[in-house]
Protein backbone atom coordinates (compact mmCIF):
# COMPACT_ATOMS: atom_id res chain seq x y z
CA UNK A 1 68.75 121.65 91.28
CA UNK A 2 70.32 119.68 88.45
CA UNK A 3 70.79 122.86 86.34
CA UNK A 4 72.13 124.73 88.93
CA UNK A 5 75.20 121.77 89.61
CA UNK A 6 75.66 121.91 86.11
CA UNK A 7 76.11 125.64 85.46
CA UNK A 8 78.49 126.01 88.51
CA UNK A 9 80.36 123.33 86.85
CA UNK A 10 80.10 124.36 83.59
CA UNK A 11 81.77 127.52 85.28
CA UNK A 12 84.27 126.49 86.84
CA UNK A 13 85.59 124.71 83.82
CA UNK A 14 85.26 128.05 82.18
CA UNK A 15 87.60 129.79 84.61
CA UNK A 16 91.67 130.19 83.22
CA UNK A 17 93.67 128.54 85.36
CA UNK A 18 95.45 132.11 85.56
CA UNK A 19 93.12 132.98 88.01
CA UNK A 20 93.68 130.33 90.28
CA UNK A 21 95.33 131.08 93.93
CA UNK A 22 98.66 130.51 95.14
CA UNK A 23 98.52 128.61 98.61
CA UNK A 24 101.71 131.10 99.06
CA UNK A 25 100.59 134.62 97.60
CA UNK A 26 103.00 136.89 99.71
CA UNK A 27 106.54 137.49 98.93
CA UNK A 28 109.65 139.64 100.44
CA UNK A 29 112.54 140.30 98.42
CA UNK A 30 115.75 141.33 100.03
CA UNK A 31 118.17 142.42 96.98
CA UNK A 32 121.25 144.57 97.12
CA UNK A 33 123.29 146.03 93.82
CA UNK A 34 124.73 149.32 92.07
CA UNK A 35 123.06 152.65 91.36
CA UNK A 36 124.06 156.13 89.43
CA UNK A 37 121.47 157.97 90.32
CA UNK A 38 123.12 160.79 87.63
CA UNK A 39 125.04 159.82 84.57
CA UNK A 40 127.39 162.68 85.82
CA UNK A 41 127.67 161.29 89.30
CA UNK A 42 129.90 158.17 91.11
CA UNK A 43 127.51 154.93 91.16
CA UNK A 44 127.23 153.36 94.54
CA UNK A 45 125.92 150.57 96.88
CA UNK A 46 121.90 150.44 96.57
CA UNK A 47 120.30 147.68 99.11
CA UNK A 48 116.18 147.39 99.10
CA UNK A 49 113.69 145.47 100.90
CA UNK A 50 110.06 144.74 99.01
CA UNK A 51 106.89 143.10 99.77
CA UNK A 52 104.52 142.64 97.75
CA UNK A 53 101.36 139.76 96.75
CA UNK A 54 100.69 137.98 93.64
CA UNK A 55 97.24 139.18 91.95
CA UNK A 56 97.00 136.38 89.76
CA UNK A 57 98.47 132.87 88.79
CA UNK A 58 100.96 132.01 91.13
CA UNK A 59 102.76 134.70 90.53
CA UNK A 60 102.38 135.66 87.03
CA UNK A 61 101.29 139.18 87.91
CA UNK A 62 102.04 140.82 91.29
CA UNK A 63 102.31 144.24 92.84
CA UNK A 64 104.85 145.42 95.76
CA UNK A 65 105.83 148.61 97.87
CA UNK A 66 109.24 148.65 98.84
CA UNK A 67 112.41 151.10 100.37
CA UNK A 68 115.66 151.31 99.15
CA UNK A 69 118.40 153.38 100.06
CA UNK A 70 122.34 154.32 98.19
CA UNK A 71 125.26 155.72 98.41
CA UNK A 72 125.47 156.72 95.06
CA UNK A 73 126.49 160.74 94.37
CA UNK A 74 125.62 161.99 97.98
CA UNK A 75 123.21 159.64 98.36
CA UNK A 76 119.36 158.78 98.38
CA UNK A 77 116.22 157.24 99.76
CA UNK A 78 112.91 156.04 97.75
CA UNK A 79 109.53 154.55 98.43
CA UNK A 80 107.92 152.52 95.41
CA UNK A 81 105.38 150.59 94.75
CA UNK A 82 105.67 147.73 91.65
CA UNK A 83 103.72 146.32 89.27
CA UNK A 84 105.22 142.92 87.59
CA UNK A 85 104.79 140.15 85.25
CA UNK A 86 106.27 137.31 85.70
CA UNK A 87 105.53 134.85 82.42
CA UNK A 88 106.53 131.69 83.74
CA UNK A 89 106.03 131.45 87.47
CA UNK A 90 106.29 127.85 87.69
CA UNK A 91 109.25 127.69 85.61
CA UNK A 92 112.72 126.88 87.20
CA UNK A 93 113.78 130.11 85.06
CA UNK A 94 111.29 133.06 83.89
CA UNK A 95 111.91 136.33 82.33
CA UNK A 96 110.25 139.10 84.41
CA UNK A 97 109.30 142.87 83.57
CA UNK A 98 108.23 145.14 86.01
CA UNK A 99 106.66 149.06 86.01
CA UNK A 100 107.64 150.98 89.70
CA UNK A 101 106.36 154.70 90.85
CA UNK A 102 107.50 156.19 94.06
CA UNK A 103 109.10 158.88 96.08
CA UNK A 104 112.93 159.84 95.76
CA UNK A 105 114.83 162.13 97.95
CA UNK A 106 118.47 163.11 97.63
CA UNK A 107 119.99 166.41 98.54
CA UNK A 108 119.25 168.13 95.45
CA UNK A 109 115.84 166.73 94.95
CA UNK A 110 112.35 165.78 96.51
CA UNK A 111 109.56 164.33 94.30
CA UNK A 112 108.91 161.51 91.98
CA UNK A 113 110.40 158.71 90.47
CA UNK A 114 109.41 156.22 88.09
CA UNK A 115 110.83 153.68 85.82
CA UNK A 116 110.95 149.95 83.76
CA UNK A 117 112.74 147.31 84.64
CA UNK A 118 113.34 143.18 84.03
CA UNK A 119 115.61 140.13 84.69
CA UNK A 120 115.70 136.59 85.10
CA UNK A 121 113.74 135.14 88.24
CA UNK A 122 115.23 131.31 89.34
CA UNK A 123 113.07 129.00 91.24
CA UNK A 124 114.72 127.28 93.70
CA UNK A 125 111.81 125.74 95.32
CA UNK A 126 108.13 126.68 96.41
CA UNK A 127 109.49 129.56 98.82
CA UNK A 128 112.35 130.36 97.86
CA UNK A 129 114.00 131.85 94.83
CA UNK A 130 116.96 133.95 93.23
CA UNK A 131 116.29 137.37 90.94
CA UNK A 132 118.58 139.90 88.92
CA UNK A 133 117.95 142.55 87.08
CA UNK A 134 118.02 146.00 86.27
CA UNK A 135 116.03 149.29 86.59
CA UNK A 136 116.02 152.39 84.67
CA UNK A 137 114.14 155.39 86.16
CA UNK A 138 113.77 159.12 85.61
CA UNK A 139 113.13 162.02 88.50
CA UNK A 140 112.38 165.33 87.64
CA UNK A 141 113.70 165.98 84.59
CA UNK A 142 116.60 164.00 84.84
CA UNK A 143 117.28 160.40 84.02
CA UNK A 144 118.12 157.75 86.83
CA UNK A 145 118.61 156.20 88.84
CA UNK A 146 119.90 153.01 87.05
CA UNK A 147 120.60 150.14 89.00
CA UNK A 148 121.27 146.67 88.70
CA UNK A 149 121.18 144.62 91.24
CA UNK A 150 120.65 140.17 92.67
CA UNK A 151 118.75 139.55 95.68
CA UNK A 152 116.76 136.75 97.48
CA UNK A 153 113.15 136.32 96.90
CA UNK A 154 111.03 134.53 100.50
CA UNK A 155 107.21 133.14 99.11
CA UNK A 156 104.46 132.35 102.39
């Protein structure tokens, strides 16, 4: 019995804080911006909603699915799912990168899209927090869309 306590002690010492779980691991972002979708086109509006659920550390690395929709060129629609690192999750401030493959239909095209992306994240409290950043993807062949964009981030 006494070796038992102390192993299960002995690991959960062992176990990174990293690991630990958030008491709010699910997040929506709401986050509106720019797009050119082709560096020959007009850029346009670009809105997207995004939920998503930290993996590990409070945030540190989490994965999302989102929708976003723009007016840029004649316009287009996309389905993505994220995977980002956040470095500092309890920080007021923290640098973020972030990986995203999806869907992306426009008028001239149907098919994949994936790209790289980063910004700043602000904490504002436990919930609730502030992002911008910016996205470069490819489709086809082709390079874009690029957006930047600020939005809202919601933790529960």
């Amino acid at each position: 019995m006494c070796r038992s306590v102390v192993l299960v002690a002995l690991g959960l010492m062992a176990t990174p804080a990293v690991w630990a779980a958030t008491d709010r691991p699910w997040l929506f972002r709401l986050q509106g911006g720019s797009a050119t979708i082709h560096e020959w086109g007009k850029t346009g509006s670009w809105f997207e909603g995004r939920v998503g659920r930290s993996l590990v550390g409070g945030g540190l690395l989490s994965v999302d699915l989102g929708l976003a929709a723009s007016g840029a060129d004649e316009g287009y629609l996309s389905l993505a799912g994220g995977l980002e690192v956040l470095p500092l999750p309890k920080a007021p401030v923290s640098p973020f990168v972030r990986g995203e493959v999806g869907l992306l239909g426009e008028p001239e095209y149907g098919g994949y899209v994936a790209g790289l992306g980063g910004g700043l994240a602000i904490r504002l409290s436990d919930r609730l927090g502030l992002r911008g950043g910016a996205t470069w993807n490819v489709h086809g062949d082709v390079e874009g869309p690029v957006v930047y964009y600020g939005g809202l981030q919601l933790r529960w």
